[in-house]
PDB file of N, CA and C in Angstrom:
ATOM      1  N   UNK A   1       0.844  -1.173   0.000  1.00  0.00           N
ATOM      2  CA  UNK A   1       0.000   0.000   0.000  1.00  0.00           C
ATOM      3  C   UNK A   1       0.888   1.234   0.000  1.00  0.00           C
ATOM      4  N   UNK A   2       0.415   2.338  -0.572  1.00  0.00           N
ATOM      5  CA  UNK A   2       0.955   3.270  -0.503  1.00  0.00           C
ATOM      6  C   UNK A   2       1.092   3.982  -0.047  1.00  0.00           C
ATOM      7  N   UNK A   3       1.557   5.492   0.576  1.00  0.00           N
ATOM      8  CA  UNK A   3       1.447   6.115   1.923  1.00  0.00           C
ATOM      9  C   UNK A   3       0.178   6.803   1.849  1.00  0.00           C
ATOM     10  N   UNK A   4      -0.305   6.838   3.182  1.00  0.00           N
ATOM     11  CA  UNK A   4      -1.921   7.885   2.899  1.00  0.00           C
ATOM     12  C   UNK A   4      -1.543   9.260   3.212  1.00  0.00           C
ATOM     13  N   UNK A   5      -2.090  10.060   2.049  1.00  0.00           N
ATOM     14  CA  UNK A   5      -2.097  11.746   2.365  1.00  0.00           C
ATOM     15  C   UNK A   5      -3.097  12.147   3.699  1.00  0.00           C
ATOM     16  N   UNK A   6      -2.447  12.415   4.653  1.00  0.00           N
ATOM     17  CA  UNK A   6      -3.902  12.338   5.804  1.00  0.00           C
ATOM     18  C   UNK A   6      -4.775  13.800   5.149  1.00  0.00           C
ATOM     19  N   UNK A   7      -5.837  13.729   4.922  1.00  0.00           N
ATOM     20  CA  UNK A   7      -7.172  14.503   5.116  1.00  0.00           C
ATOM     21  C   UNK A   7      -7.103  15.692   6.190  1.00  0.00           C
ATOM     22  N   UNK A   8      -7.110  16.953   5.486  1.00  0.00           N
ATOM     23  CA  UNK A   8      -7.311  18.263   6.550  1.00  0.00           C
ATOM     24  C   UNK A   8      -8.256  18.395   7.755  1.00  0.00           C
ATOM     25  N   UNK A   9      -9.005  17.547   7.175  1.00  0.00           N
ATOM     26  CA  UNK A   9     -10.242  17.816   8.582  1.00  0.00           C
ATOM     27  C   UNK A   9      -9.601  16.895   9.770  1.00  0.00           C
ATOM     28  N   UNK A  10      -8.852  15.613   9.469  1.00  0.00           N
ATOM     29  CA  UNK A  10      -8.654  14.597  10.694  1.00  0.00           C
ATOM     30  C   UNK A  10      -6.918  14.818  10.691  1.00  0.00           C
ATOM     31  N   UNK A  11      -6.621  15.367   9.909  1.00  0.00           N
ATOM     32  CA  UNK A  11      -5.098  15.134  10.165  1.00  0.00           C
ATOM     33  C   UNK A  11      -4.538  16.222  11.256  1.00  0.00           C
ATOM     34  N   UNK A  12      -3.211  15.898  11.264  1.00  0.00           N
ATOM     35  CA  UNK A  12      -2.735  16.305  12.605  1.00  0.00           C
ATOM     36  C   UNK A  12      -2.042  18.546  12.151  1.00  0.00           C
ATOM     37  N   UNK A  13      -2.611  19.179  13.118  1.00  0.00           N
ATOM     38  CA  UNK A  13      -2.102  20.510  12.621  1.00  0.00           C
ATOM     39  C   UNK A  13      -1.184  20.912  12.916  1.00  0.00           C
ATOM     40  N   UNK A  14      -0.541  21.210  12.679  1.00  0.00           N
ATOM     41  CA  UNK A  14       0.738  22.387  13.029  1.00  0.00           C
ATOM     42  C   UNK A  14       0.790  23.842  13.149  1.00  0.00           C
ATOM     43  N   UNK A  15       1.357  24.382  14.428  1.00  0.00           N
ATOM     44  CA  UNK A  15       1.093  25.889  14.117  1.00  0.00           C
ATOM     45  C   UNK A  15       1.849  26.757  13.259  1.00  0.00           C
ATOM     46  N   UNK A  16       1.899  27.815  12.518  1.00  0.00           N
ATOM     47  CA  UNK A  16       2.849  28.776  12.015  1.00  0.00           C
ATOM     48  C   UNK A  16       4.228  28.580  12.837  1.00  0.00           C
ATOM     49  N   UNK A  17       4.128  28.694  14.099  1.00  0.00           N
ATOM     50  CA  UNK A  17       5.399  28.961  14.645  1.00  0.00           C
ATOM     51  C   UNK A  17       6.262  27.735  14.794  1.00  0.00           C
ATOM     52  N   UNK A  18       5.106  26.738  15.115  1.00  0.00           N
ATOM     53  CA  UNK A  18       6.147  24.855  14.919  1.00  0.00           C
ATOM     54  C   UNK A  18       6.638  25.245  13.493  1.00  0.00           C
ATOM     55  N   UNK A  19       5.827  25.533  12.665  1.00  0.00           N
ATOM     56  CA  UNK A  19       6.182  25.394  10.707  1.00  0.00           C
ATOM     57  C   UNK A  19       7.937  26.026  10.636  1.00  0.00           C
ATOM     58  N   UNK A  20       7.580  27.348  11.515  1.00  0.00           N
ATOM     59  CA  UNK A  20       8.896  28.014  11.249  1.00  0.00           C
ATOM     60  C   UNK A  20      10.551  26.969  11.661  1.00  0.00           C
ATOM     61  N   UNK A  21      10.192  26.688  13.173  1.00  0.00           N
ATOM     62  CA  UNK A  21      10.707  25.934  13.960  1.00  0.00           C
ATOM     63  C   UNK A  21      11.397  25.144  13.461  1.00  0.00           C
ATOM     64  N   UNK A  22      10.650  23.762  12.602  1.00  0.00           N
ATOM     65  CA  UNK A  22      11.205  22.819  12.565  1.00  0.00           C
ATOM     66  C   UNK A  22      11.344  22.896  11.217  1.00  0.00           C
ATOM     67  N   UNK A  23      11.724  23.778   9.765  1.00  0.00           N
ATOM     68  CA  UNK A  23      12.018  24.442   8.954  1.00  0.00           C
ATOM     69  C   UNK A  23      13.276  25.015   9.252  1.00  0.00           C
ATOM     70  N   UNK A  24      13.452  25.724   9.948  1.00  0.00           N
ATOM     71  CA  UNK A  24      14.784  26.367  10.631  1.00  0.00           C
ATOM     72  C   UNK A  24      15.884  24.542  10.851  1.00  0.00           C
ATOM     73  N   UNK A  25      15.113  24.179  11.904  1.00  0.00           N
ATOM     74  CA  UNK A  25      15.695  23.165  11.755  1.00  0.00           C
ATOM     75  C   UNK A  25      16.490  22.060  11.053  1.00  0.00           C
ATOM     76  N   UNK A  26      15.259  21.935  10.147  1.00  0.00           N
ATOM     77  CA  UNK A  26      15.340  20.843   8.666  1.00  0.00           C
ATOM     78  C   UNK A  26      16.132  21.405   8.181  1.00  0.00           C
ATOM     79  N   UNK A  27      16.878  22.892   7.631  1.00  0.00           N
ATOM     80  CA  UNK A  27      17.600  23.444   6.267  1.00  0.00           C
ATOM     81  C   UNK A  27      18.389  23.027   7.351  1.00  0.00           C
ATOM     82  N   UNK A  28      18.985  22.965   8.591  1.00  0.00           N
ATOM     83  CA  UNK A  28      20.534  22.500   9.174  1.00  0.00           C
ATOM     84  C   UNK A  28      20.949  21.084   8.603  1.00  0.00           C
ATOM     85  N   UNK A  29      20.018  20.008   8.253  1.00  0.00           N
ATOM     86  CA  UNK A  29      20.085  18.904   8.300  1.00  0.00           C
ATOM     87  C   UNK A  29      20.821  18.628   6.982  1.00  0.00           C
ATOM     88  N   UNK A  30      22.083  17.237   6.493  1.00  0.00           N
ATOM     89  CA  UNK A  30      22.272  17.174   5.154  1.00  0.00           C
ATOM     90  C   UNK A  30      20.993  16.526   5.044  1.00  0.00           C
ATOM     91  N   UNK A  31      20.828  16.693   3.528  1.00  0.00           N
ATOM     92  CA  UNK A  31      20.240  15.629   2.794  1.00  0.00           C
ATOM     93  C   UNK A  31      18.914  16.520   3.527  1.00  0.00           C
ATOM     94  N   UNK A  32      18.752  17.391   3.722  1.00  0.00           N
ATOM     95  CA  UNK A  32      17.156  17.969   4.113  1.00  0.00           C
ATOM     96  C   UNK A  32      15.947  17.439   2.780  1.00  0.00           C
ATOM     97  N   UNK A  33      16.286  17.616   1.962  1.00  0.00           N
ATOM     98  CA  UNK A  33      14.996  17.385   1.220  1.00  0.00           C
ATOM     99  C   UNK A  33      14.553  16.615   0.906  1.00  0.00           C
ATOM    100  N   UNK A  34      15.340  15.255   1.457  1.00  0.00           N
ATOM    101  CA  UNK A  34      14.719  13.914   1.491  1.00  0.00           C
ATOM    102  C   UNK A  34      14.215  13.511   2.693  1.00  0.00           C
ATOM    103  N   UNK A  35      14.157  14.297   3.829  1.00  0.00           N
ATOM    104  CA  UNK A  35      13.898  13.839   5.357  1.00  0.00           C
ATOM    105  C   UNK A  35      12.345  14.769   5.359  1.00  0.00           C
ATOM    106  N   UNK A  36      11.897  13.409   6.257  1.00  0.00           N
ATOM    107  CA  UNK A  36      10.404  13.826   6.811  1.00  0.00           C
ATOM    108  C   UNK A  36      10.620  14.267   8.296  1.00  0.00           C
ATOM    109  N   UNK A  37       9.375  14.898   8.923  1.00  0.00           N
ATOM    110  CA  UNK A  37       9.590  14.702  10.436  1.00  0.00           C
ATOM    111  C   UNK A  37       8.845  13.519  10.524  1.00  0.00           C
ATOM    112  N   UNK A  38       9.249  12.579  11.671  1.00  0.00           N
ATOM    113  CA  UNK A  38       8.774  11.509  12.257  1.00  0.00           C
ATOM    114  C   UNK A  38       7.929  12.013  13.870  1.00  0.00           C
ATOM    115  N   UNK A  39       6.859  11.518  13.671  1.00  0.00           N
ATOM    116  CA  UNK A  39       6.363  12.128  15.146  1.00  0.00           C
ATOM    117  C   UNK A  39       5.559  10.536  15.547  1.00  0.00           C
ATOM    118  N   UNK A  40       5.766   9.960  16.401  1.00  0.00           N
ATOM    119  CA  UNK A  40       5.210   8.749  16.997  1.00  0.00           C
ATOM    120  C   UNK A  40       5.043   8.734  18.703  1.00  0.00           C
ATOM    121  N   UNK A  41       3.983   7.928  18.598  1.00  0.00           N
ATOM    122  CA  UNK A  41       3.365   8.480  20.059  1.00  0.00           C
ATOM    123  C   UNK A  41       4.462   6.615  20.223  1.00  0.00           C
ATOM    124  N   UNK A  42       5.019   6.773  22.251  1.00  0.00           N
ATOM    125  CA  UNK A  42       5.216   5.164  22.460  1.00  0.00           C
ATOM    126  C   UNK A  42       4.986   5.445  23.669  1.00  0.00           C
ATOM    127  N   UNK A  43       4.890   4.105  24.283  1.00  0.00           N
ATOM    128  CA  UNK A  43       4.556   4.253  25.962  1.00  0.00           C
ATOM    129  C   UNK A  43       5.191   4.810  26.717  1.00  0.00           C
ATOM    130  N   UNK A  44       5.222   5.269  28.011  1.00  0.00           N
ATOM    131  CA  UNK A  44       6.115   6.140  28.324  1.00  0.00           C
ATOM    132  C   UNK A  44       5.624   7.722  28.766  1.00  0.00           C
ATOM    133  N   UNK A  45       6.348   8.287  29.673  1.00  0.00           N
ATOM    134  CA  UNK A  45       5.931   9.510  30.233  1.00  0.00           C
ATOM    135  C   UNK A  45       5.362   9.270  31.393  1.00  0.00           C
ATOM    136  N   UNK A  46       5.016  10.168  31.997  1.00  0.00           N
ATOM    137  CA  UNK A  46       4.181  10.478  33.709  1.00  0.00           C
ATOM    138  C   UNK A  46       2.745   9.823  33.704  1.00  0.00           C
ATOM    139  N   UNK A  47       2.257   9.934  32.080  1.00  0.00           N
ATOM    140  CA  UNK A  47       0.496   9.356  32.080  1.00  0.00           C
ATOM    141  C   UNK A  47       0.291   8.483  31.328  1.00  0.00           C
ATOM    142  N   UNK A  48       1.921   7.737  30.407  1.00  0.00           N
ATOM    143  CA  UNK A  48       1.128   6.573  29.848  1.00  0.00           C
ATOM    144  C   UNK A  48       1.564   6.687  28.769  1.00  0.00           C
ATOM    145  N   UNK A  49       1.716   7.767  27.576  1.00  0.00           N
ATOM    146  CA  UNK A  49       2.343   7.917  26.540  1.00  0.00           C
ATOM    147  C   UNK A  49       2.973   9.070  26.666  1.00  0.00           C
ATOM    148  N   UNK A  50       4.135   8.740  25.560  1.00  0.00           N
ATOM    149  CA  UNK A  50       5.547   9.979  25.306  1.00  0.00           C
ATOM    150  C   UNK A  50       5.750  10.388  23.988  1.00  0.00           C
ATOM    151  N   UNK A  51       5.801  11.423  23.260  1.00  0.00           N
ATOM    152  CA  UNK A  51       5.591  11.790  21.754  1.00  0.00           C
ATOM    153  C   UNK A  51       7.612  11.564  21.510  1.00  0.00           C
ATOM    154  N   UNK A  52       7.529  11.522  20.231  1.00  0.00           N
ATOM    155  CA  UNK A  52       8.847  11.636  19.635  1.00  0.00           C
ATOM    156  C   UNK A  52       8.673  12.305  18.421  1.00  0.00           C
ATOM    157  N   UNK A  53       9.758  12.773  18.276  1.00  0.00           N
ATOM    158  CA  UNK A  53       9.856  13.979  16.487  1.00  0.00           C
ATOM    159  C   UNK A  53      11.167  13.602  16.654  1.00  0.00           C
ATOM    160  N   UNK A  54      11.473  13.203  15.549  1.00  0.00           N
ATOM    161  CA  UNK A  54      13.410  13.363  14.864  1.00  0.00           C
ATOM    162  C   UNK A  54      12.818  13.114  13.165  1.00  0.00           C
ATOM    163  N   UNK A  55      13.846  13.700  12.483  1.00  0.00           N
ATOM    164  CA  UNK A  55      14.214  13.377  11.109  1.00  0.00           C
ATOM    165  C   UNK A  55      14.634  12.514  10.689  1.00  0.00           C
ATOM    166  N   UNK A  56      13.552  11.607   9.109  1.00  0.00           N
ATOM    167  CA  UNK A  56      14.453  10.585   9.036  1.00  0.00           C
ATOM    168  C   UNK A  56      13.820  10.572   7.486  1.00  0.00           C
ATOM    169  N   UNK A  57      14.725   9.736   7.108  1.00  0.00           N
ATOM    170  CA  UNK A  57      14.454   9.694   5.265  1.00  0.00           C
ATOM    171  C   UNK A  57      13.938   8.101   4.916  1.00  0.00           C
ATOM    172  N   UNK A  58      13.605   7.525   5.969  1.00  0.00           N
ATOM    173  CA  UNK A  58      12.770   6.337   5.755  1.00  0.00           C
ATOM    174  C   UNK A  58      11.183   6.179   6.348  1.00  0.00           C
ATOM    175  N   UNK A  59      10.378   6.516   4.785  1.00  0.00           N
ATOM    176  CA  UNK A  59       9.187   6.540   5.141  1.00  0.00           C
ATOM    177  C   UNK A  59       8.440   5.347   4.523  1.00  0.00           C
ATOM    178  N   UNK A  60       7.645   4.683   5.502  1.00  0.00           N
ATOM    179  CA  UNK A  60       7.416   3.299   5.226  1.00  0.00           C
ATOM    180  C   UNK A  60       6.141   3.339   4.642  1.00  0.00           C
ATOM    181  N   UNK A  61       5.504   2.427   3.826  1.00  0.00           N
ATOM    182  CA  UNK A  61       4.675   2.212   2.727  1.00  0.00           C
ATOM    183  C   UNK A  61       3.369   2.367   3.525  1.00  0.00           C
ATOM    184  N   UNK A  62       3.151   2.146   4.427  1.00  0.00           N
ATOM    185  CA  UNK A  62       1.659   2.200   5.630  1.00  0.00           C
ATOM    186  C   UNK A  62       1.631   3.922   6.328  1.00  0.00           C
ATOM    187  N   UNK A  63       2.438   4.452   6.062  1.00  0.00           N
ATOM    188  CA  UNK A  63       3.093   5.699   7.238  1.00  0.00           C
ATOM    189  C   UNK A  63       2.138   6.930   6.766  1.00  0.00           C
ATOM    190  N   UNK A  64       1.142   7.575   6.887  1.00  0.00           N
ATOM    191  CA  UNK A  64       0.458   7.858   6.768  1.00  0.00           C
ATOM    192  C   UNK A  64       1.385   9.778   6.588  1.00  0.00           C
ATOM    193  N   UNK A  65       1.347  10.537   5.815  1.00  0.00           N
ATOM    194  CA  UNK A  65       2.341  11.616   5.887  1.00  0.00           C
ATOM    195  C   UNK A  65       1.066  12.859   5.349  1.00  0.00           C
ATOM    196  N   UNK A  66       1.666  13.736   6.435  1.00  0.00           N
ATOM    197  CA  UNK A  66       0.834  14.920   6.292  1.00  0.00           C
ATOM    198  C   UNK A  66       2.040  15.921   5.500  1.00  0.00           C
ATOM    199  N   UNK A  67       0.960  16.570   4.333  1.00  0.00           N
ATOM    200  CA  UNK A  67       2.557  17.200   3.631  1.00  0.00           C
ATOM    201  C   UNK A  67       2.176  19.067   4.132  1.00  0.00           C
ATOM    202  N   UNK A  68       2.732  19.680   5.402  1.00  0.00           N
ATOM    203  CA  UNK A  68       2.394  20.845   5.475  1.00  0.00           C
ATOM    204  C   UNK A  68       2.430  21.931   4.651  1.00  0.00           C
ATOM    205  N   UNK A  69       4.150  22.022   4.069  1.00  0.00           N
ATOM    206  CA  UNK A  69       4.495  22.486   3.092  1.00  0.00           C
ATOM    207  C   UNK A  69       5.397  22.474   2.256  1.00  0.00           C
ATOM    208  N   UNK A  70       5.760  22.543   0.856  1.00  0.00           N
ATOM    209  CA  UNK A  70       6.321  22.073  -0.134  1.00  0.00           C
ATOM    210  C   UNK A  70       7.968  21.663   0.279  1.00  0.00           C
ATOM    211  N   UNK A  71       8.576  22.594   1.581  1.00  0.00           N
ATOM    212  CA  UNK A  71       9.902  21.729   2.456  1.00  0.00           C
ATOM    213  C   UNK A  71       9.702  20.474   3.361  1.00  0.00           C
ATOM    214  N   UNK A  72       8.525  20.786   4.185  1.00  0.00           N
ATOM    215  CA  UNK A  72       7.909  19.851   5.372  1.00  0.00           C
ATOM    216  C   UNK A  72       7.070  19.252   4.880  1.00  0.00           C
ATOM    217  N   UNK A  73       7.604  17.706   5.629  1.00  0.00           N
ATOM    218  CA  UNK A  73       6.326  16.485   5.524  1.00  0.00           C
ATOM    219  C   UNK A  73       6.317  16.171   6.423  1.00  0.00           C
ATOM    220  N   UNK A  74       5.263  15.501   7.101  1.00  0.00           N
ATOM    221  CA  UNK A  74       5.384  14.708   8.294  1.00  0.00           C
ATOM    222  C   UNK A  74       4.847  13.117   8.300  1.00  0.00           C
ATOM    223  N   UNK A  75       5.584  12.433   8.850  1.00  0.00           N
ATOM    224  CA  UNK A  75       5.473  10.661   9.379  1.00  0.00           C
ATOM    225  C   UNK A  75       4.719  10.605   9.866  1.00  0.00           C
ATOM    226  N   UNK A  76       3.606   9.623   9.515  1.00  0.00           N
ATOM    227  CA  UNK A  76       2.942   9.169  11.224  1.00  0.00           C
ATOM    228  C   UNK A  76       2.785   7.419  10.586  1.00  0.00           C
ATOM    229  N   UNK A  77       3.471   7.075  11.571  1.00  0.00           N
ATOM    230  CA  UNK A  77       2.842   4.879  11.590  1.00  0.00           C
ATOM    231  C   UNK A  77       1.496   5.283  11.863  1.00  0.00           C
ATOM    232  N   UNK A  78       0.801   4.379  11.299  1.00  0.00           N
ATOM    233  CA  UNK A  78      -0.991   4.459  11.609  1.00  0.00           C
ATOM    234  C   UNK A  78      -1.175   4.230  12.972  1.00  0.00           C
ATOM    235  N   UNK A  79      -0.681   3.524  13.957  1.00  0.00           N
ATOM    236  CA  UNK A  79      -1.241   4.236  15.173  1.00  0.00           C
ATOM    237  C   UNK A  79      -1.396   5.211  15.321  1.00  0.00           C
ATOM    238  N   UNK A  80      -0.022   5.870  16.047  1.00  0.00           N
ATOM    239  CA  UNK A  80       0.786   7.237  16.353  1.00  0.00           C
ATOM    240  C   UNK A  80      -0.473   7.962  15.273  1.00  0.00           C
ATOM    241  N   UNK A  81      -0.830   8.150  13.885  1.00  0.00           N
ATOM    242  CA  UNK A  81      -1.831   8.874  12.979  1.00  0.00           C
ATOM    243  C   UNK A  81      -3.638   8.585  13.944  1.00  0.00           C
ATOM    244  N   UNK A  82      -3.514   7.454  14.573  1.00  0.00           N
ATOM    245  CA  UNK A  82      -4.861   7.370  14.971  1.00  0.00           C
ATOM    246  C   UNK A  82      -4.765   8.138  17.014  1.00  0.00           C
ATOM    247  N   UNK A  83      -3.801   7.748  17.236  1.00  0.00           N
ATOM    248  CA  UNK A  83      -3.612   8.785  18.685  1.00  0.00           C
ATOM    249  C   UNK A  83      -3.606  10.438  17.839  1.00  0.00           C
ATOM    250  N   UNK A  84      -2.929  10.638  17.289  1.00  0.00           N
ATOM    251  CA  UNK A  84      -2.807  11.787  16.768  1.00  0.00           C
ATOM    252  C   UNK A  84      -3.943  13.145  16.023  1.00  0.00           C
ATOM    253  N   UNK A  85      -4.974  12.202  15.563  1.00  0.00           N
ATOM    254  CA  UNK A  85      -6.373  12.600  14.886  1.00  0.00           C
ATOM    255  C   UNK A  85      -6.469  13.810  15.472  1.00  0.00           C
ATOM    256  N   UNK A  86      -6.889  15.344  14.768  1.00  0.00           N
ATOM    257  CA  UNK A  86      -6.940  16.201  15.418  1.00  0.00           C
ATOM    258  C   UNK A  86      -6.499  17.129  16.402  1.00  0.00           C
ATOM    259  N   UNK A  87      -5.263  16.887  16.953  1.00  0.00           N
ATOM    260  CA  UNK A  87      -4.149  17.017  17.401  1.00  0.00           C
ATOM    261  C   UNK A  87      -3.305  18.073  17.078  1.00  0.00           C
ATOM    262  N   UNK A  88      -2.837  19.316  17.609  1.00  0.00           N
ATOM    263  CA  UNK A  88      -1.875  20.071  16.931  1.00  0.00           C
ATOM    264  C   UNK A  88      -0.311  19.931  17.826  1.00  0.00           C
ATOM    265  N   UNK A  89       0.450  20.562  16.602  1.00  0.00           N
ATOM    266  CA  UNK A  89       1.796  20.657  17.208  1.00  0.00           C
ATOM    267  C   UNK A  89       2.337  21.964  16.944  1.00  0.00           C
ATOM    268  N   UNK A  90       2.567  22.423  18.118  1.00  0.00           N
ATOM    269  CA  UNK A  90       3.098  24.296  18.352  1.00  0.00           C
ATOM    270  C   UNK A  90       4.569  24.089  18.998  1.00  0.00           C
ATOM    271  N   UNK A  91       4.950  25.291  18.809  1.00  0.00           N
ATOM    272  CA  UNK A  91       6.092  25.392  18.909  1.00  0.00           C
ATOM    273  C   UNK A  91       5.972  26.715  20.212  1.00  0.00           C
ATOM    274  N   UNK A  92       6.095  26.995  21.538  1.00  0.00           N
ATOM    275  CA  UNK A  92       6.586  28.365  22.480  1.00  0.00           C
ATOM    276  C   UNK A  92       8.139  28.320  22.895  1.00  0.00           C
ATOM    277  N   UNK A  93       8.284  29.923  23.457  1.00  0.00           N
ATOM    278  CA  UNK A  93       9.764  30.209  23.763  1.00  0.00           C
ATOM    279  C   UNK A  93       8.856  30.834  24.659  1.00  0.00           C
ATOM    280  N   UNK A  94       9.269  30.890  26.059  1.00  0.00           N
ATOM    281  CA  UNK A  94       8.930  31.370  27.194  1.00  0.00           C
ATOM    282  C   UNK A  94       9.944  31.837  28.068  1.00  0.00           C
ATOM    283  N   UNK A  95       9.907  32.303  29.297  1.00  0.00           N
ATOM    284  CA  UNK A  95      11.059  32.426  30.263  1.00  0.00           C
ATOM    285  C   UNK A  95      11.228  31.385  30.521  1.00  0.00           C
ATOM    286  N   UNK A  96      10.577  30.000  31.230  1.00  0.00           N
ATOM    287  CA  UNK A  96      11.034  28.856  31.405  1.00  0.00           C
ATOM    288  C   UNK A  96      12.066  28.137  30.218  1.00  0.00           C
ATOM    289  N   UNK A  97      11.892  28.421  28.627  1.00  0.00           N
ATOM    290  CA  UNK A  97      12.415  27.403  27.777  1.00  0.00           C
ATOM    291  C   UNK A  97      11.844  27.979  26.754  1.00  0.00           C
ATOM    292  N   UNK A  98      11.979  26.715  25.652  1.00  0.00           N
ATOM    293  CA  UNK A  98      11.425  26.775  24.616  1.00  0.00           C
ATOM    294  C   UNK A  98      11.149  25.149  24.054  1.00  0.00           C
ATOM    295  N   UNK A  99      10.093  24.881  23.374  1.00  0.00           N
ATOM    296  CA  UNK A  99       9.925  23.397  23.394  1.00  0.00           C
ATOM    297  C   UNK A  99       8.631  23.062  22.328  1.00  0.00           C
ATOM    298  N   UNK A 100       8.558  21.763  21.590  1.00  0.00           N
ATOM    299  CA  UNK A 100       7.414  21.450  20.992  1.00  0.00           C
ATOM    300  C   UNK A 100       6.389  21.172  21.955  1.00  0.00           C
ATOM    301  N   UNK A 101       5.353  21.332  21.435  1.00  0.00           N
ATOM    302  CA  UNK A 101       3.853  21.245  22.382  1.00  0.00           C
ATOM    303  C   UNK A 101       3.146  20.301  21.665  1.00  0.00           C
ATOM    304  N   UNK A 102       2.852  18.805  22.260  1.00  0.00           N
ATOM    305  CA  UNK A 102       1.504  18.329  21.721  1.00  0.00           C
ATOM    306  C   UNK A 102       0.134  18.764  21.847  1.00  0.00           C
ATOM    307  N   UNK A 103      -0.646  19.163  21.510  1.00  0.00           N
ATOM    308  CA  UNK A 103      -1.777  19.379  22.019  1.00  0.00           C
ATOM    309  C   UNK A 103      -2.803  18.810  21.189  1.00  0.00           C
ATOM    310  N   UNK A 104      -3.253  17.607  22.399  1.00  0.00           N
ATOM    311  CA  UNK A 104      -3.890  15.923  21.787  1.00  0.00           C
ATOM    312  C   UNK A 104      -5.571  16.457  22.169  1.00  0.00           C
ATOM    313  N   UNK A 105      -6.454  16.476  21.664  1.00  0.00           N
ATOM    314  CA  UNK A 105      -7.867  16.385  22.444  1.00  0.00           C
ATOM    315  C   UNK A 105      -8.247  15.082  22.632  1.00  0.00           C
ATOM    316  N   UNK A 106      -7.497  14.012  21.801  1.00  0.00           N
ATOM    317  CA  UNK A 106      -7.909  12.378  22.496  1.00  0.00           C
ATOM    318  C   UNK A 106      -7.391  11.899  23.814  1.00  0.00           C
ATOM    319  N   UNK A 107      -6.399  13.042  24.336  1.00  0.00           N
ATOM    320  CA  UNK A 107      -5.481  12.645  25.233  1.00  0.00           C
ATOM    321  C   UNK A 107      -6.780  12.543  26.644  1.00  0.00           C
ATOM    322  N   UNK A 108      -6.590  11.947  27.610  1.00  0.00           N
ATOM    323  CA  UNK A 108      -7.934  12.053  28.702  1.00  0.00           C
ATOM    324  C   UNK A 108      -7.164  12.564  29.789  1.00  0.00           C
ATOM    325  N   UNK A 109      -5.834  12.543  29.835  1.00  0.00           N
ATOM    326  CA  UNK A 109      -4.908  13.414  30.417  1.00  0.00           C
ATOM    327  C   UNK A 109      -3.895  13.489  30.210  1.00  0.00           C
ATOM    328  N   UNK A 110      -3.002  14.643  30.386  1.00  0.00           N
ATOM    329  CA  UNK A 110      -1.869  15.259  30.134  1.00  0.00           C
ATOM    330  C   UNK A 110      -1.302  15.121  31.409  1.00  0.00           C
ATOM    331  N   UNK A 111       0.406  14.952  30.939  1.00  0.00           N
ATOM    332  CA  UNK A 111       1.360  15.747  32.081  1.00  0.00           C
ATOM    333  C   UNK A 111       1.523  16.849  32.172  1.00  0.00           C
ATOM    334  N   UNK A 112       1.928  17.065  33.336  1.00  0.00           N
ATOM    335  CA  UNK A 112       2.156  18.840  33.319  1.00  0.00           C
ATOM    336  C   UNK A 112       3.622  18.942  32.934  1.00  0.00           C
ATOM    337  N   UNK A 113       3.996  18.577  31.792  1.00  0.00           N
ATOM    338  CA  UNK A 113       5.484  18.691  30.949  1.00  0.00           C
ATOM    339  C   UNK A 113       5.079  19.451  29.707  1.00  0.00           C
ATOM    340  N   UNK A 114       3.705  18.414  29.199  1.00  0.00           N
ATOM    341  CA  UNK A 114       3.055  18.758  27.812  1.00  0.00           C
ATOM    342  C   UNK A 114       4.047  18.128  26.721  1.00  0.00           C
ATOM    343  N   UNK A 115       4.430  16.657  27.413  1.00  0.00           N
ATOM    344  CA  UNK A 115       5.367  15.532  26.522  1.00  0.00           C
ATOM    345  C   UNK A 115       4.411  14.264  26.078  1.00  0.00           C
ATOM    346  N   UNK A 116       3.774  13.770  27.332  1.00  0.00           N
ATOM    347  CA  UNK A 116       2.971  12.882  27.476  1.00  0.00           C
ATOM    348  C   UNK A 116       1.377  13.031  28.282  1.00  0.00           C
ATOM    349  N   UNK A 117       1.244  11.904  27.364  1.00  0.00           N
ATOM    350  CA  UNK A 117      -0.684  11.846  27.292  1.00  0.00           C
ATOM    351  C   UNK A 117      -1.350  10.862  27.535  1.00  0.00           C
ATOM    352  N   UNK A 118      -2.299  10.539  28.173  1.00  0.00           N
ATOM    353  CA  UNK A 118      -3.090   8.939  28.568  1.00  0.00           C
ATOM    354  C   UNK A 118      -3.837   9.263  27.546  1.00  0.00           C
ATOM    355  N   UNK A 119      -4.126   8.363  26.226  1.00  0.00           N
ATOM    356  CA  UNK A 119      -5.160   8.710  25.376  1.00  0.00           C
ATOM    357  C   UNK A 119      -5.826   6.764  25.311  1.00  0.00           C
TER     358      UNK A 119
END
């Protein structure tokens, strides 16, 4: 099978400022224009699940890829795409830090990290 384009209404969003973020990012990378982001939910964290994002240029035939924009694509294994449904990913810089944000509405609770989610 071939990869599924996820659908705007169920697929996962990204904000302007993640877009910038991990764009900034990607042009550091060699070989940028063959790398997707990978974002997969695995067990793990304070409530049960732990998100991951790294770059990688192996996107597998089931992997469901949201294409944001004509630099950025994104991974999802069809789970991680079915935890993910509706879901955005932001990017803040605060006085504490600066850091990616999941923000899951399947999640039934969050840590107070905003890494991991009981969904």
């Amino acid at each position: 099978m071939d990869n599924q384009v996820a659908e705007p209404s169920t697929a996962l969003r990204v904000t302007p400022q993640a877009i910038d973020k991990i764009t900034e990012l990607l042009m550091r990378e060699e070989d940028w224009d063959s790398l997707a982001l990978r974002i997969s939910v695995r067990p793990g964290g304070c409530s049960g699940f732990a998100y991951d994002l790294f770059f990688e240029d192996n996107v597998a035939n089931d992997d469901v890829v949201v294409n944001v924009s004509s630099d950025l694509r994104i991974a999802l294994d069809p789970a991680s795409d079915e935890l993910l449904r509706g879901a955005t990913l932001d990017f803040a810089e605060g006085l504490l830090g600066a850091g990616f944000q999941v923000l899951n509405p399947n999640a039934k609770n969050s840590d107070g990290c905003g890494s991991g989610c009981s969904c």
